[in-house]
N, C-alpha and C. Protein backbone atom coordinates (compact mmCIF):
# COMPACT_ATOMS: atom_id res chain seq x y z
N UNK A 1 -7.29 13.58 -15.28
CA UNK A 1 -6.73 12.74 -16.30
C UNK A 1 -6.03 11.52 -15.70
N UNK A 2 -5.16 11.29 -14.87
CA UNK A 2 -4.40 10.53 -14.16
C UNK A 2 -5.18 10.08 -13.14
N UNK A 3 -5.08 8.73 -13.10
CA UNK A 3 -6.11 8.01 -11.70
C UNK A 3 -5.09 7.57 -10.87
N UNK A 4 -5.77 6.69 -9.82
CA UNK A 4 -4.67 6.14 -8.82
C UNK A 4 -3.68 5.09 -9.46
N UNK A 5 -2.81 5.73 -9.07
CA UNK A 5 -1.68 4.39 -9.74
C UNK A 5 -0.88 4.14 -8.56
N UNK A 6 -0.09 2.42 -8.56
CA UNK A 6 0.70 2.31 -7.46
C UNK A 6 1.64 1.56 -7.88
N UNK A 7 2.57 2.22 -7.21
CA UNK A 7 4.27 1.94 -8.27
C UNK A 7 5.03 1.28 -6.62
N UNK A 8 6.11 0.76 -6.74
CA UNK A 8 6.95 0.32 -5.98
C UNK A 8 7.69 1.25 -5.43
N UNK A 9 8.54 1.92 -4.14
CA UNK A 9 9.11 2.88 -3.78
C UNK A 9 10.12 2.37 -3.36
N UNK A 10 11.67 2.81 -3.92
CA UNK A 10 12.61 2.08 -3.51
C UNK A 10 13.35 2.78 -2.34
N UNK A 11 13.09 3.53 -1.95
CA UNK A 11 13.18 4.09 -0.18
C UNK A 11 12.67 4.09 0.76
N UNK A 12 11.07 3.29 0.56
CA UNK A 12 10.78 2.67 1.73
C UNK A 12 10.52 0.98 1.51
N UNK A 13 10.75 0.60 -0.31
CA UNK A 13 11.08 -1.23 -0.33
C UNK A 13 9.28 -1.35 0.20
N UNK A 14 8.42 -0.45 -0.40
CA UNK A 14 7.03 -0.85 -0.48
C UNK A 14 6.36 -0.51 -1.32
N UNK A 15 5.10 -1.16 -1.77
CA UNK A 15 4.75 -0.60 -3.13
C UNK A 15 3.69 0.31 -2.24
N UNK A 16 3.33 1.70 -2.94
CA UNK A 16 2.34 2.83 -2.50
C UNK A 16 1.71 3.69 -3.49
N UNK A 17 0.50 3.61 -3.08
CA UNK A 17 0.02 4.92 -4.18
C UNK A 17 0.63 5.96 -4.56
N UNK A 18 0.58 6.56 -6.06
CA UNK A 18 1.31 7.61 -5.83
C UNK A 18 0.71 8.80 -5.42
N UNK A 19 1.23 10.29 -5.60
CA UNK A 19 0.50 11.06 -5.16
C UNK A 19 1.00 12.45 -6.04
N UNK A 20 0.31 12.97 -6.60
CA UNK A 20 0.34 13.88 -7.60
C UNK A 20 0.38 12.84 -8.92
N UNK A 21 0.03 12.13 -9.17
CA UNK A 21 0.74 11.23 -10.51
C UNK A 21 0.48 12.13 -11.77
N UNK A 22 1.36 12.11 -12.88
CA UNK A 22 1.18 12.44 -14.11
C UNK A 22 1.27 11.56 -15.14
N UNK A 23 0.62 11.20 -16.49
CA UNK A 23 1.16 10.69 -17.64
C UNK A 23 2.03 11.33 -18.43
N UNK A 24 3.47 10.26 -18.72
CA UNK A 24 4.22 11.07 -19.82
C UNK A 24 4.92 10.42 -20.53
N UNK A 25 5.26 10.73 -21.83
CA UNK A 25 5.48 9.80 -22.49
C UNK A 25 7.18 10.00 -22.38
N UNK A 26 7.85 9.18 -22.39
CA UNK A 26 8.94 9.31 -22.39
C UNK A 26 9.97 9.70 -24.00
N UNK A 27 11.64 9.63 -24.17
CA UNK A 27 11.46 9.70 -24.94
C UNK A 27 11.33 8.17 -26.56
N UNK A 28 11.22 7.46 -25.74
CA UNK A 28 11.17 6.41 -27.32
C UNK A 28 9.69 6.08 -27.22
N UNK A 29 8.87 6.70 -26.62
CA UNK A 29 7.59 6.93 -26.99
C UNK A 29 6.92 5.58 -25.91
N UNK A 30 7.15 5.30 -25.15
CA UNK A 30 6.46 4.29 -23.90
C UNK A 30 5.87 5.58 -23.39
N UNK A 31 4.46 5.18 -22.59
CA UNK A 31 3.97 6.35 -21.95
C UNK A 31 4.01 5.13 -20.36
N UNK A 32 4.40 6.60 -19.13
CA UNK A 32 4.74 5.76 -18.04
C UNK A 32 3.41 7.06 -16.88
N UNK A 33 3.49 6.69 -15.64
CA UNK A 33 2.98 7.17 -14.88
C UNK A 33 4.34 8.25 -13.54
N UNK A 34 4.10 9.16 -13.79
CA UNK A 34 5.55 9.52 -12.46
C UNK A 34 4.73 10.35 -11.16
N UNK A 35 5.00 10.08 -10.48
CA UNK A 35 4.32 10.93 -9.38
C UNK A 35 5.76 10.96 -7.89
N UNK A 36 5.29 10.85 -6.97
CA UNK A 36 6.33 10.95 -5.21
C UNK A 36 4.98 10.23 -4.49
N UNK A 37 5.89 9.57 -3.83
CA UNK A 37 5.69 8.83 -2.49
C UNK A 37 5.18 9.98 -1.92
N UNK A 38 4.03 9.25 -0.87
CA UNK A 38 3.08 9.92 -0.35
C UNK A 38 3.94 10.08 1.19
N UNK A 39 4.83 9.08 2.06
CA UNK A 39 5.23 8.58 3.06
C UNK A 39 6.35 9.31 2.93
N UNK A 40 7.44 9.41 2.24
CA UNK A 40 8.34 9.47 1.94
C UNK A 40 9.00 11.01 1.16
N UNK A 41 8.41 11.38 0.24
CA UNK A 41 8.61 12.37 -0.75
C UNK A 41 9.50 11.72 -2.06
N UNK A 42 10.00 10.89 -2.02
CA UNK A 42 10.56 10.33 -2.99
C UNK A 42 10.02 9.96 -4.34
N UNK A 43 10.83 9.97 -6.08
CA UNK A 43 10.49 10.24 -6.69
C UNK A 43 9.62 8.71 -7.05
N UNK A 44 8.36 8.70 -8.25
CA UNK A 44 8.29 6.83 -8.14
C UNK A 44 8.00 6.90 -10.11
N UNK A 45 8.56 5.58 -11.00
CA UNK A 45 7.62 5.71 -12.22
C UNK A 45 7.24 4.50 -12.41
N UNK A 46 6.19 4.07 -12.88
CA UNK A 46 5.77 3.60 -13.72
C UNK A 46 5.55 3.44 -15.22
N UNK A 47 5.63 2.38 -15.70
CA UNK A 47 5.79 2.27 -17.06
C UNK A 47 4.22 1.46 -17.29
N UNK A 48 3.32 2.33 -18.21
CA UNK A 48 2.05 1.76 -18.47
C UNK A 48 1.71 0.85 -19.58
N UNK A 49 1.06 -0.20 -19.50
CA UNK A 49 0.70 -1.14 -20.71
C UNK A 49 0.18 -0.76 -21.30
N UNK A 50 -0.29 -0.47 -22.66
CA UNK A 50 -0.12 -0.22 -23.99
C UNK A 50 0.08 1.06 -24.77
């Protein structure tokens, strides 16, 4: 369901693929992408267009 997405990582200040990514909608209903840094383990989200 979830493809490659690449979000910005603010513990290594680079943008990176994520790795496990999921879709979810949050709660006021934006659907975002969340997955962890591949480098790092750190958490990453994305917020998806439309």
């Amino acid at each position: 369901m979830a493809d490659q997405y690449e979000a910005y990582c603010v513990k290594c200040k680079a943008k990176r693929v994520m790795k496990d990514a999921q879709i979810v909608t949050n709660a006021k209903g934006r659907k975002m992408a969340k997955g962890t840094c591949p480098t790092c383990g750190t958490k990453m989200n994305l917020f998806l267009k439309g």
